[in-house]
PDB file of N, CA and C in Angstrom:
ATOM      1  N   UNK A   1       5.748  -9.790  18.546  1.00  0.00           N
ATOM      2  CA  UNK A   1       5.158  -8.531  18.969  1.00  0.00           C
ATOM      3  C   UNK A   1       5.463  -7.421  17.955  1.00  0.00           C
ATOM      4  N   UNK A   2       6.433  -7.677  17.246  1.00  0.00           N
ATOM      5  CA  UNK A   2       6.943  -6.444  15.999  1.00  0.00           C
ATOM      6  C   UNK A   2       6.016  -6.176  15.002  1.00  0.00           C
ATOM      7  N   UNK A   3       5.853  -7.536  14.624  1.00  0.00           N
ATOM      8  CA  UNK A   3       4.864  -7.733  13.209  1.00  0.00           C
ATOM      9  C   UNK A   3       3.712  -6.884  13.506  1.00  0.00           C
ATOM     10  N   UNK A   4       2.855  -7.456  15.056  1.00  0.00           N
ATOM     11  CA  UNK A   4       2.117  -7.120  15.423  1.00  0.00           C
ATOM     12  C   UNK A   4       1.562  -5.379  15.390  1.00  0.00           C
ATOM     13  N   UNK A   5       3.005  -4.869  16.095  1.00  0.00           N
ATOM     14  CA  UNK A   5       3.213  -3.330  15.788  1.00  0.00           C
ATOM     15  C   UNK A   5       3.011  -2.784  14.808  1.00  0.00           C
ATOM     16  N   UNK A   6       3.896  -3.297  13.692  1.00  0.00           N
ATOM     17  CA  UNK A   6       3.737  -3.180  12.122  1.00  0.00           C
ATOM     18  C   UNK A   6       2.604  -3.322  11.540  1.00  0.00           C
ATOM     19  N   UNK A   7       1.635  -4.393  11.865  1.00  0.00           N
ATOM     20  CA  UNK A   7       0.790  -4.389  11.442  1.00  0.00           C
ATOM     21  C   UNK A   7      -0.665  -3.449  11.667  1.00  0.00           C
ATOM     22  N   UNK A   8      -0.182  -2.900  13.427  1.00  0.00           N
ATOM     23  CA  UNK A   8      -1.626  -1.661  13.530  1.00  0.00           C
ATOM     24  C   UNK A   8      -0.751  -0.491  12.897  1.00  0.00           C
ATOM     25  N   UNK A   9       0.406  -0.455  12.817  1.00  0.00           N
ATOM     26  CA  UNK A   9       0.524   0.980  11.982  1.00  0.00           C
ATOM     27  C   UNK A   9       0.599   0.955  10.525  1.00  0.00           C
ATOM     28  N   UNK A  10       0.733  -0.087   9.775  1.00  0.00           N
ATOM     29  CA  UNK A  10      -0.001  -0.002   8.782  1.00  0.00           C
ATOM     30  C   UNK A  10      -1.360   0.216   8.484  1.00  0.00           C
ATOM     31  N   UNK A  11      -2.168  -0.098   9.387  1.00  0.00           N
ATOM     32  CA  UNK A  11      -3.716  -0.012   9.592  1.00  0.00           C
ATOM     33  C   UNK A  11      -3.434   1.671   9.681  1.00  0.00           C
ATOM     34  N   UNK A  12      -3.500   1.982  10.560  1.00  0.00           N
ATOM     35  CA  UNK A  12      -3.325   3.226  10.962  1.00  0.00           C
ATOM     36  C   UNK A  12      -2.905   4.602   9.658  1.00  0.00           C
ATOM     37  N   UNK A  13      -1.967   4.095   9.334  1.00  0.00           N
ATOM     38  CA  UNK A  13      -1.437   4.468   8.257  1.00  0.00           C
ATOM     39  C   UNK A  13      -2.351   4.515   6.862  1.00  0.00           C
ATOM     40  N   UNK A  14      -3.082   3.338   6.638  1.00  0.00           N
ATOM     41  CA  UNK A  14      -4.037   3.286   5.620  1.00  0.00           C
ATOM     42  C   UNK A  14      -5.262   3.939   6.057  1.00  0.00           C
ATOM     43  N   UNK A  15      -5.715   3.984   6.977  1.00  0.00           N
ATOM     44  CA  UNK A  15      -6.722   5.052   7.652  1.00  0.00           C
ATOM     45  C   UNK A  15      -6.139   6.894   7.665  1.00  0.00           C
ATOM     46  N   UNK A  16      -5.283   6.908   7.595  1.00  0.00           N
ATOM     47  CA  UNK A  16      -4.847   8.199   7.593  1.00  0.00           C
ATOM     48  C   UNK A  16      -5.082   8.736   5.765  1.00  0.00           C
ATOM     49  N   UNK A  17      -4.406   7.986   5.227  1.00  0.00           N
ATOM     50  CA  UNK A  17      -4.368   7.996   3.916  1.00  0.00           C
ATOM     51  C   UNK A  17      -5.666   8.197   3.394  1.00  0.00           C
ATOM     52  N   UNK A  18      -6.626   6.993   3.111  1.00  0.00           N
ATOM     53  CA  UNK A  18      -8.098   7.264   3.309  1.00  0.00           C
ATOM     54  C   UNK A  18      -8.627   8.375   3.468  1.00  0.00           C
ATOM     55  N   UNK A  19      -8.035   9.025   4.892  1.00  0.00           N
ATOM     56  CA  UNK A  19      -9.059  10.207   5.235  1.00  0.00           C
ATOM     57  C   UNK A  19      -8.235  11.542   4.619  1.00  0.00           C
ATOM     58  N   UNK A  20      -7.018  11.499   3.993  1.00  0.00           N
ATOM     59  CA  UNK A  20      -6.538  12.649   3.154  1.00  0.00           C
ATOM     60  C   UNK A  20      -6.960  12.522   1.877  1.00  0.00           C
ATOM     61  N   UNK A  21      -7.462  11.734   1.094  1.00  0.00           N
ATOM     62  CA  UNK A  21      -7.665  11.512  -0.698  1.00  0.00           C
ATOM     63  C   UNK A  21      -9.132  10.729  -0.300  1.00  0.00           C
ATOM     64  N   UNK A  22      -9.748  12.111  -1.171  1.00  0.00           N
ATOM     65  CA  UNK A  22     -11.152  11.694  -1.197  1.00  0.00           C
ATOM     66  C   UNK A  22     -11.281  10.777  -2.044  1.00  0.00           C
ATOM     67  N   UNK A  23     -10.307  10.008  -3.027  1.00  0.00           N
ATOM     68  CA  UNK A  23     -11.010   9.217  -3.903  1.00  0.00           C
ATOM     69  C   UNK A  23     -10.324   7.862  -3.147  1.00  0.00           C
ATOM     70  N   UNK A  24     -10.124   7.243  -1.816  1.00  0.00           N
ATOM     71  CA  UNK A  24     -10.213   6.750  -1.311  1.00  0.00           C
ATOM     72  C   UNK A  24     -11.173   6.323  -0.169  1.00  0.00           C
ATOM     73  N   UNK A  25     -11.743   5.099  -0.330  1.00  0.00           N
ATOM     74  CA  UNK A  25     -12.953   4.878   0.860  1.00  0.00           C
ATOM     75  C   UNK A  25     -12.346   3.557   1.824  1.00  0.00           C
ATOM     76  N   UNK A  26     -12.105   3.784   2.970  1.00  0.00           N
ATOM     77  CA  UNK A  26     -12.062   2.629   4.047  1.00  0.00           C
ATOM     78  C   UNK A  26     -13.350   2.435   4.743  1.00  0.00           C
ATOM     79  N   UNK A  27     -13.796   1.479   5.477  1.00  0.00           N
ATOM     80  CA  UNK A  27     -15.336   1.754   6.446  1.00  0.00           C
ATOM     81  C   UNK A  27     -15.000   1.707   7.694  1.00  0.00           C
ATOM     82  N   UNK A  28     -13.810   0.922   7.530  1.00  0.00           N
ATOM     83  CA  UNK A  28     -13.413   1.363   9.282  1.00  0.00           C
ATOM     84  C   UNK A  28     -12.063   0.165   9.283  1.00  0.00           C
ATOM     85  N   UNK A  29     -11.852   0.583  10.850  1.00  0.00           N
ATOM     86  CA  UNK A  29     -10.259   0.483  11.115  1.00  0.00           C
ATOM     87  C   UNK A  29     -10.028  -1.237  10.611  1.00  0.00           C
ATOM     88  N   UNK A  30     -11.479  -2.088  11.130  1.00  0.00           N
ATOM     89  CA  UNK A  30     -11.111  -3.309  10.819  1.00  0.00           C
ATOM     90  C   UNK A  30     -10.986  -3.658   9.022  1.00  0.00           C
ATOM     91  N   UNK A  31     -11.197  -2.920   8.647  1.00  0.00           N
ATOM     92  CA  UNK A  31     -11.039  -3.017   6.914  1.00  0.00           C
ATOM     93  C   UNK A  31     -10.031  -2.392   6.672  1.00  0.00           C
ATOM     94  N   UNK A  32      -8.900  -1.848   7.211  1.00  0.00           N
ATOM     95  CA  UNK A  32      -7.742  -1.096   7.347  1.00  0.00           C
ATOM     96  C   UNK A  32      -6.814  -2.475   7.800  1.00  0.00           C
ATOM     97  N   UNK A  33      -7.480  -2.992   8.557  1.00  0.00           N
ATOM     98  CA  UNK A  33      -6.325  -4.524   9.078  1.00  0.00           C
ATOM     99  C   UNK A  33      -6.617  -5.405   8.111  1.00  0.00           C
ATOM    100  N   UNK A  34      -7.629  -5.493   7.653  1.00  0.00           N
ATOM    101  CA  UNK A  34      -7.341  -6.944   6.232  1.00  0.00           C
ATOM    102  C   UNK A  34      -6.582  -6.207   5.386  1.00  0.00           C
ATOM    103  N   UNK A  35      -7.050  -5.004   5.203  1.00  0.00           N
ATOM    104  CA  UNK A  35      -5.984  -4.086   3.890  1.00  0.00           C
ATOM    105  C   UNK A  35      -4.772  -4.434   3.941  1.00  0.00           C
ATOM    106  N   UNK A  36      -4.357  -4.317   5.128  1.00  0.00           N
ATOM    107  CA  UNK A  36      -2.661  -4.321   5.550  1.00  0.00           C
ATOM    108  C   UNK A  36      -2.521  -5.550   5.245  1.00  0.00           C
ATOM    109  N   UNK A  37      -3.593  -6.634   5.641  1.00  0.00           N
ATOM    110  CA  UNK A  37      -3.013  -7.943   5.613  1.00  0.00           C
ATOM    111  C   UNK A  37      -2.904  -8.639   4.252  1.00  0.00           C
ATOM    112  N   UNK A  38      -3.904  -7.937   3.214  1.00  0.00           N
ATOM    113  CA  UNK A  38      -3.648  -8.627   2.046  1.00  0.00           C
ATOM    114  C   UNK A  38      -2.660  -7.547   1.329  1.00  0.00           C
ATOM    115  N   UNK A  39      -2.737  -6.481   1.286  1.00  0.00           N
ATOM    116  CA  UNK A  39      -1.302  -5.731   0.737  1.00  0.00           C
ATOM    117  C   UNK A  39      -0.290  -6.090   0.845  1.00  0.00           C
ATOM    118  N   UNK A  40       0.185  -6.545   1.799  1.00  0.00           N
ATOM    119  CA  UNK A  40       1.278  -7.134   3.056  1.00  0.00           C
ATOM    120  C   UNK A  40       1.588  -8.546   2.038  1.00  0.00           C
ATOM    121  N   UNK A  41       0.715  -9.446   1.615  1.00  0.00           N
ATOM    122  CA  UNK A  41       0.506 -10.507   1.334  1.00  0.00           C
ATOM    123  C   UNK A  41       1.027 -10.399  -0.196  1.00  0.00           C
ATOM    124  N   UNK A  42       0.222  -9.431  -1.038  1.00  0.00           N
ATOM    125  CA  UNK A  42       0.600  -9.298  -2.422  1.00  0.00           C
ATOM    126  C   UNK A  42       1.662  -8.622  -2.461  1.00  0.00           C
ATOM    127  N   UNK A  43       2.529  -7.789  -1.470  1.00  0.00           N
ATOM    128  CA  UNK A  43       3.513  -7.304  -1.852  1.00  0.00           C
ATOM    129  C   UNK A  43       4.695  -8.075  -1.831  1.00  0.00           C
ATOM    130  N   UNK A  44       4.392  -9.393  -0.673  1.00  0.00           N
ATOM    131  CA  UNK A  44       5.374 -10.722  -0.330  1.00  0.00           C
ATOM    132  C   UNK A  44       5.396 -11.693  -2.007  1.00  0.00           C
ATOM    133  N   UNK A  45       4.406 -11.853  -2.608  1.00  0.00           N
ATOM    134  CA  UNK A  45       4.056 -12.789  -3.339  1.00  0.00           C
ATOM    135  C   UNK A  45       3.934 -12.541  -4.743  1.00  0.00           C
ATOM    136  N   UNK A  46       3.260 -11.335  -4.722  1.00  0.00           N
ATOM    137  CA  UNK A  46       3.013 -11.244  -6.293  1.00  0.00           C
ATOM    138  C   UNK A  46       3.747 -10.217  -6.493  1.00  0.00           C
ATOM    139  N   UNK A  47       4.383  -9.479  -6.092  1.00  0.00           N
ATOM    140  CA  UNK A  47       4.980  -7.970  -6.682  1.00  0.00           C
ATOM    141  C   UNK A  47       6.455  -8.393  -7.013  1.00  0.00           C
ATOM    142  N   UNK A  48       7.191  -9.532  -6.358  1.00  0.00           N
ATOM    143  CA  UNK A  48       8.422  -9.565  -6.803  1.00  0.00           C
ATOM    144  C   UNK A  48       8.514 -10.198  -8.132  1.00  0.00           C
ATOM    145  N   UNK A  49       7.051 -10.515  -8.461  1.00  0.00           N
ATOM    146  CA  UNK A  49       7.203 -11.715  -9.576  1.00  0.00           C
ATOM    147  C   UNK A  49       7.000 -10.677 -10.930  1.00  0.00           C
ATOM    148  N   UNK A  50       6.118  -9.737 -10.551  1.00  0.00           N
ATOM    149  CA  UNK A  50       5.698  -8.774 -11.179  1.00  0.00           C
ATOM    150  C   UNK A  50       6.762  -7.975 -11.643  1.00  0.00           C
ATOM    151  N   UNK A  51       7.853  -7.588 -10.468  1.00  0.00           N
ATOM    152  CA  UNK A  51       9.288  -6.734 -10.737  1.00  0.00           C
ATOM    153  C   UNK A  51      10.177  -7.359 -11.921  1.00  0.00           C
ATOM    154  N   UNK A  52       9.898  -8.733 -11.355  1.00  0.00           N
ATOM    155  CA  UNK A  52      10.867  -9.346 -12.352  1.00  0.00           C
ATOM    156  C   UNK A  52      10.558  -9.916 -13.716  1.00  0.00           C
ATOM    157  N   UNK A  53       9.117  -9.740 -14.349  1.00  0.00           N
ATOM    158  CA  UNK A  53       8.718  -9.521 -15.335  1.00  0.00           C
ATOM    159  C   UNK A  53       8.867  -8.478 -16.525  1.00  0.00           C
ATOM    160  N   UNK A  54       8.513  -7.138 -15.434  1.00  0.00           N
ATOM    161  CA  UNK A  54       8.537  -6.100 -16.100  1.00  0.00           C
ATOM    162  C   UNK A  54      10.333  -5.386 -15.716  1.00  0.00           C
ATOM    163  N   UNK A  55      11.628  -5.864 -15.340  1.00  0.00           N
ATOM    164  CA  UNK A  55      12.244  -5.478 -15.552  1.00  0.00           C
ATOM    165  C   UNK A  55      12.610  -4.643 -16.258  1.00  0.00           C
ATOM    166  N   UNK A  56      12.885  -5.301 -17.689  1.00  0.00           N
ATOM    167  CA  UNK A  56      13.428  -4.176 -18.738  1.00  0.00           C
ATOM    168  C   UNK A  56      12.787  -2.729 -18.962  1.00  0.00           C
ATOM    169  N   UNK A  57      10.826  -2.738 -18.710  1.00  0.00           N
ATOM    170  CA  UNK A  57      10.502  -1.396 -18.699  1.00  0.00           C
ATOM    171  C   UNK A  57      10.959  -0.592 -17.567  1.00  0.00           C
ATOM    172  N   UNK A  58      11.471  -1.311 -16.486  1.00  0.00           N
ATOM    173  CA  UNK A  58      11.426  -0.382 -15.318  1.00  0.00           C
ATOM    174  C   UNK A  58      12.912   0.101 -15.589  1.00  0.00           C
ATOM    175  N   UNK A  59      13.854  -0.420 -16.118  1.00  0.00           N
ATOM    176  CA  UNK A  59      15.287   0.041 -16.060  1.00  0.00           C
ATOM    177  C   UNK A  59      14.805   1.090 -17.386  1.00  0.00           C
ATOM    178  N   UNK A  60      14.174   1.084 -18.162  1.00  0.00           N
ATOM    179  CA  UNK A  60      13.998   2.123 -19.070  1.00  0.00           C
ATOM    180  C   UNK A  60      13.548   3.737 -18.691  1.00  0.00           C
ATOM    181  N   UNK A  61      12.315   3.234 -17.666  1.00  0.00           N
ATOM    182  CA  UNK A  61      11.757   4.501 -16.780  1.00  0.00           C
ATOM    183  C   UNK A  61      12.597   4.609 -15.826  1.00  0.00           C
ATOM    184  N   UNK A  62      13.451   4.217 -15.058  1.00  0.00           N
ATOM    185  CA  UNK A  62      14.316   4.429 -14.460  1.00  0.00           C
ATOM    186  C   UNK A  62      13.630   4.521 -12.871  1.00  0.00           C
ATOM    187  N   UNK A  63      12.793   2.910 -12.821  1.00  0.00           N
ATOM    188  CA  UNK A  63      11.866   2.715 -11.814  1.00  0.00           C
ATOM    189  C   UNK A  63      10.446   3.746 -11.875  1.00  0.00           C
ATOM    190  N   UNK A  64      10.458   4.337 -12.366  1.00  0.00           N
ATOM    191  CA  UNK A  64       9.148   4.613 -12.442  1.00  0.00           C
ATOM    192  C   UNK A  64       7.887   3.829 -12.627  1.00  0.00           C
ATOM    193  N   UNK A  65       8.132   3.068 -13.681  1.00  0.00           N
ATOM    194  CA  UNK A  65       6.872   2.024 -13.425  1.00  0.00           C
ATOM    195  C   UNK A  65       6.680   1.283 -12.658  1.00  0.00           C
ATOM    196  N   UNK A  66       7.617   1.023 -11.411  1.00  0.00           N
ATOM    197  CA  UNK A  66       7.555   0.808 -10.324  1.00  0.00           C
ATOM    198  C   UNK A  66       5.764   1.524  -9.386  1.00  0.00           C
ATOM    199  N   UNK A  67       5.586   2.787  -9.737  1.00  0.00           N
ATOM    200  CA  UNK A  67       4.498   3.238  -9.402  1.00  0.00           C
ATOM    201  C   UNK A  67       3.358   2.893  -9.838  1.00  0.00           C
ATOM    202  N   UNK A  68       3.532   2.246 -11.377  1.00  0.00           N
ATOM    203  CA  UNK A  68       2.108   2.188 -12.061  1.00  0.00           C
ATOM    204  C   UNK A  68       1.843   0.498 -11.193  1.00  0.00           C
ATOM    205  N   UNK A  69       2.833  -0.070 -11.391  1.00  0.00           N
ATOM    206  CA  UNK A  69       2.915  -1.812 -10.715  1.00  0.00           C
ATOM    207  C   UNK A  69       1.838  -1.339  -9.199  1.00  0.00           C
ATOM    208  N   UNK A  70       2.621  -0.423  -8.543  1.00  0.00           N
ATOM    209  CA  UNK A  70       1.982  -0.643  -7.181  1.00  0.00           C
ATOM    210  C   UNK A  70       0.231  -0.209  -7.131  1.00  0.00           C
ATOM    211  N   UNK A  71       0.352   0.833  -8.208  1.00  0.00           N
ATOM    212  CA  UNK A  71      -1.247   1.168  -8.538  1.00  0.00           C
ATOM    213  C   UNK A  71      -1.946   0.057  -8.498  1.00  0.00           C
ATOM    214  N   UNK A  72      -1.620  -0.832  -9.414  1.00  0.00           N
ATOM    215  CA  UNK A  72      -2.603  -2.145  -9.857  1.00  0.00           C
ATOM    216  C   UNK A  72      -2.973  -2.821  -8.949  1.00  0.00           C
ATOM    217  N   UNK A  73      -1.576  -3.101  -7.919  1.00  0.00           N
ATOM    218  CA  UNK A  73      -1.582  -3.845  -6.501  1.00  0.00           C
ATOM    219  C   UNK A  73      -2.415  -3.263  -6.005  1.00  0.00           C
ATOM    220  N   UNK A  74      -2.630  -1.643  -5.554  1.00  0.00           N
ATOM    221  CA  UNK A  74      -3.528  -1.136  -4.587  1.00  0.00           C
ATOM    222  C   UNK A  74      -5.189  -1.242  -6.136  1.00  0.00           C
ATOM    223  N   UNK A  75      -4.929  -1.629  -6.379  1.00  0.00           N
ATOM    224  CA  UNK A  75      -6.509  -1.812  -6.936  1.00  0.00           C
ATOM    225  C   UNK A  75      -7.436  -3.176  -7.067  1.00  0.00           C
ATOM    226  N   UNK A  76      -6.141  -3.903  -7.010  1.00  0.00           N
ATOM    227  CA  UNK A  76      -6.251  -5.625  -7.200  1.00  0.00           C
ATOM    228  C   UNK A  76      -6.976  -5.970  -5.753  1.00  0.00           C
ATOM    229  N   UNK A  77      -5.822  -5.228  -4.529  1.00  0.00           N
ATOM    230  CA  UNK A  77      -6.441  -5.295  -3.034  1.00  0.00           C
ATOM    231  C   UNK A  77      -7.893  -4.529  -3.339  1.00  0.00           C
ATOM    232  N   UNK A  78      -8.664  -3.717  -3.560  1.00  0.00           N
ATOM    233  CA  UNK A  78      -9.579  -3.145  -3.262  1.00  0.00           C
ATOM    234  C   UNK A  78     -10.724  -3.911  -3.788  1.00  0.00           C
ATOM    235  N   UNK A  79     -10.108  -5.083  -4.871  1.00  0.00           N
ATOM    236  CA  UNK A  79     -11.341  -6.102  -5.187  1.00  0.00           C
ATOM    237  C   UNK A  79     -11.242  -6.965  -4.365  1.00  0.00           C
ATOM    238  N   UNK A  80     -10.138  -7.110  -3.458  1.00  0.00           N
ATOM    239  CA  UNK A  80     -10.007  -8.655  -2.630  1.00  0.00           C
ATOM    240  C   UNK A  80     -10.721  -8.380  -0.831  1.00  0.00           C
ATOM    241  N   UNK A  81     -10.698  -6.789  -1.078  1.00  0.00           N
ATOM    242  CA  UNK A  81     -10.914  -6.273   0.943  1.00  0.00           C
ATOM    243  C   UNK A  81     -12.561  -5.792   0.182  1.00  0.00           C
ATOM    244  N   UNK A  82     -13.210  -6.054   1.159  1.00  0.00           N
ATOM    245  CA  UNK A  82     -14.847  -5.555   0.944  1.00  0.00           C
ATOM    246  C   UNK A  82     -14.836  -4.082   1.352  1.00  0.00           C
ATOM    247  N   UNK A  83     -14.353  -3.833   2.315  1.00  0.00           N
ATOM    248  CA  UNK A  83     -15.064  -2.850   2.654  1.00  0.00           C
ATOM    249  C   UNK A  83     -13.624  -0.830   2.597  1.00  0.00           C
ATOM    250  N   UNK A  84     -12.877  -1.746   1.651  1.00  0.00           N
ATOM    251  CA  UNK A  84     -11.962  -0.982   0.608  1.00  0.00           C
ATOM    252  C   UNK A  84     -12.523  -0.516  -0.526  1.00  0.00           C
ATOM    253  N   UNK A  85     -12.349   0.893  -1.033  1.00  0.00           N
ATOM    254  CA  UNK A  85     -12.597   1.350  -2.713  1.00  0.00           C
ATOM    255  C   UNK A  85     -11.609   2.556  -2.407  1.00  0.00           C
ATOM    256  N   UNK A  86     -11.487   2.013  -4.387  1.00  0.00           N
ATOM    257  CA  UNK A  86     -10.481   3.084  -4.962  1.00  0.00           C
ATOM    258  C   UNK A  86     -11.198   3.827  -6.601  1.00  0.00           C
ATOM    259  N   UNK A  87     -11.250   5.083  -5.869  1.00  0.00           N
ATOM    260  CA  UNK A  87     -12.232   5.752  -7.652  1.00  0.00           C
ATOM    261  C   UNK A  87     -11.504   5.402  -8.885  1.00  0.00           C
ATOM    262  N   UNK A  88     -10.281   5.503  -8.855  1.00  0.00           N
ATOM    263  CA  UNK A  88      -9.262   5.498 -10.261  1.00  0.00           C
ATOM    264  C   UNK A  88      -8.539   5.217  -9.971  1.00  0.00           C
ATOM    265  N   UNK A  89      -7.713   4.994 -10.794  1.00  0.00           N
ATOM    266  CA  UNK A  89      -6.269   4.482 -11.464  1.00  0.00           C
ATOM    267  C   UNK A  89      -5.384   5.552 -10.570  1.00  0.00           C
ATOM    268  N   UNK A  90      -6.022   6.857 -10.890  1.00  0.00           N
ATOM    269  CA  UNK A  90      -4.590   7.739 -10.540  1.00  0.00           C
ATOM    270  C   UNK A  90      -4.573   7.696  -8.797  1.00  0.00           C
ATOM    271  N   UNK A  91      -6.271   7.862  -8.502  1.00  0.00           N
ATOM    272  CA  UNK A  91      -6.112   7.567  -6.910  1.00  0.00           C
ATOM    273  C   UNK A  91      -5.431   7.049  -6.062  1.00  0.00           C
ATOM    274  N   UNK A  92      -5.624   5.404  -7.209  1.00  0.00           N
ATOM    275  CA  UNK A  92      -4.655   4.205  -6.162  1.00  0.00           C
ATOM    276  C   UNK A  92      -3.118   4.620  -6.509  1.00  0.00           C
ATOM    277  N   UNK A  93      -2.595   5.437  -7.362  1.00  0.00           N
ATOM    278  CA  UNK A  93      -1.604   5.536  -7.242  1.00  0.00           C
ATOM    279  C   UNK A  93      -1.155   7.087  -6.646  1.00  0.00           C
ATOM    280  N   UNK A  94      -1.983   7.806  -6.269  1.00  0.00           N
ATOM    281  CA  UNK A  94      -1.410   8.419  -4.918  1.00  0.00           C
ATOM    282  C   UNK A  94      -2.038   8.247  -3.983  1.00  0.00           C
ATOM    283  N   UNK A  95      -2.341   6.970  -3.598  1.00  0.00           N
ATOM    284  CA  UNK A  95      -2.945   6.313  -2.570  1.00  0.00           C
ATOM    285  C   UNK A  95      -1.141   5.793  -1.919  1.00  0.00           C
ATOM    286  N   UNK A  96      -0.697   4.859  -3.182  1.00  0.00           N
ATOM    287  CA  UNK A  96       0.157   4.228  -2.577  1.00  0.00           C
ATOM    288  C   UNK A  96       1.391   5.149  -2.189  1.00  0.00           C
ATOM    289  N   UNK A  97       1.810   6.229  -2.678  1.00  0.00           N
ATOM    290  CA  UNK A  97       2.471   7.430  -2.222  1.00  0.00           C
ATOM    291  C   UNK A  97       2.140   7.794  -1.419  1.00  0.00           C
ATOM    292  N   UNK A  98       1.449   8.218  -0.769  1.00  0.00           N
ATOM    293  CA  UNK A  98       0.809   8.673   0.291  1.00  0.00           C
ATOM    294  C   UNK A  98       1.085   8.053   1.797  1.00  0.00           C
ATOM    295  N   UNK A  99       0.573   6.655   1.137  1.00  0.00           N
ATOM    296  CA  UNK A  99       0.543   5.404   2.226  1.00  0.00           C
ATOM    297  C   UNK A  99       2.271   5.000   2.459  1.00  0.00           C
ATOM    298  N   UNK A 100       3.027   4.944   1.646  1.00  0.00           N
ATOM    299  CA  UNK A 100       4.357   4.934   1.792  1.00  0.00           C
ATOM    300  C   UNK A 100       4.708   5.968   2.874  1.00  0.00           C
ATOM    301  N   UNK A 101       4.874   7.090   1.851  1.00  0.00           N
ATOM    302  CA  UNK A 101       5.089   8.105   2.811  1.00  0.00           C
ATOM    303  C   UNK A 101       4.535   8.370   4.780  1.00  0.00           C
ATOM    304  N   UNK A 102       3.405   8.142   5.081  1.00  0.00           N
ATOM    305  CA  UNK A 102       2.935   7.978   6.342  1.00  0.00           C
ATOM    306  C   UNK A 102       3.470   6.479   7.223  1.00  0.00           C
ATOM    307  N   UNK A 103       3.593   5.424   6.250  1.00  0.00           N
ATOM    308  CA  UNK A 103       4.188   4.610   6.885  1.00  0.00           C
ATOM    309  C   UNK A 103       5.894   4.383   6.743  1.00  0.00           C
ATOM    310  N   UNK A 104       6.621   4.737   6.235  1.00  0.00           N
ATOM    311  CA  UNK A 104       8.109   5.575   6.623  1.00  0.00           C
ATOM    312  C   UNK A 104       7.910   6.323   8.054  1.00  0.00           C
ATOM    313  N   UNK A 105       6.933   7.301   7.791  1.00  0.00           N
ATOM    314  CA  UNK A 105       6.985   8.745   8.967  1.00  0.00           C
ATOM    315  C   UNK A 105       6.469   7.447  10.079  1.00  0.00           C
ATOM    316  N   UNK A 106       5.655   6.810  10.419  1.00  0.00           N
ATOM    317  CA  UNK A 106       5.150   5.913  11.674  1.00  0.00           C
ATOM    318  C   UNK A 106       6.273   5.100  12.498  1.00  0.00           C
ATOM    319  N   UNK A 107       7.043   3.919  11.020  1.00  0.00           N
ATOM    320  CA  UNK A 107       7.959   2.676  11.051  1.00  0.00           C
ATOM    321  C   UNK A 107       9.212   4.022  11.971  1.00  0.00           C
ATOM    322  N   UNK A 108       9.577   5.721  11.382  1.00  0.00           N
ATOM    323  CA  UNK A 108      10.765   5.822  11.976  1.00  0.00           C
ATOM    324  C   UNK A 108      10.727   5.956  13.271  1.00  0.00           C
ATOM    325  N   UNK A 109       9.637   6.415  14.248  1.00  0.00           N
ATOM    326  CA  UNK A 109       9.253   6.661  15.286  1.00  0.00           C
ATOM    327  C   UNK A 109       9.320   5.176  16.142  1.00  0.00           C
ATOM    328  N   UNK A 110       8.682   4.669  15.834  1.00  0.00           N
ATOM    329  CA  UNK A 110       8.526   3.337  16.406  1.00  0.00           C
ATOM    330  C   UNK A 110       9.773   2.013  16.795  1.00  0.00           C
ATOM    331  N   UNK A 111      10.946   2.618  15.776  1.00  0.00           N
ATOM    332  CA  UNK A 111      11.975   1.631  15.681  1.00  0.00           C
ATOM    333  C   UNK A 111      13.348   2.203  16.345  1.00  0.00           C
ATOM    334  N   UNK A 112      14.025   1.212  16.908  1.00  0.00           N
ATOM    335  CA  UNK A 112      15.052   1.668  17.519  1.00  0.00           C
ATOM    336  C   UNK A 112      16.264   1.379  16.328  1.00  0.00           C
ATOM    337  N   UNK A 113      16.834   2.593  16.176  1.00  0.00           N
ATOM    338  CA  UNK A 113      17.654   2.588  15.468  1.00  0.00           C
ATOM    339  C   UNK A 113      19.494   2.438  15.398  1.00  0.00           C
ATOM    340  N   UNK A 114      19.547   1.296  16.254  1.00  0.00           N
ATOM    341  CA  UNK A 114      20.751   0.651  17.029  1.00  0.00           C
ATOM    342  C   UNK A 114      21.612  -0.184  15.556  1.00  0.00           C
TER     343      UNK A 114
END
């Protein structure tokens, strides 16, 4: 039932996002749930592989390219979800700021913090 949770407020969350940055397009909530589900998916699979590639630049930026990595991710998803678009480069990357940020603010509400 958690995942489950997690998973409409990520939806939720990517719909919010969407509707603050015009150079983001969702078509609707059900293209907000594959979003989550393949983001969700590339962030399990391909991003750690990705971290640990680009190590040495990221200890140089001092994680910063940590941001450009997640850009690509949120652009890679927008070729894999149909009814996802992202105008630019810089979009998807305050797309994924954005989307962080709202889903922190959702996940603290929702969780018991025992």
């Amino acid at each position: 039932m958690k995942t489950f949770i997690n998973w409409v407020i990520s939806a939720v969350a990517i719909i919010i996002a969407a509707y603050v940055l015009p150079g983001v397009n969702v078509d609707g909530f059900l293209a907000a749930l594959v979003l989550a589900v393949v983001l969700g998916a590339i962030n399990a699979f391909i991003k750690p592989i990705i971290l640990f590639l680009t190590f040495p630049i990221n200890i140089v930026t001092l994680g910063l390219f940590t941001l450009v990595i997640n850009a690509a991710l949120v652009i890679l998803a927008s070729y894999i979800v149909p009814g996802f678009s992202v105008a630019s480069f810089w979009w998807a990357m305050l797309f994924s700021i954005v989307l962080s940020f709202v889903t922190t603010v959702f996940s603290s509400f929702g969780t018991d913090n025992k």
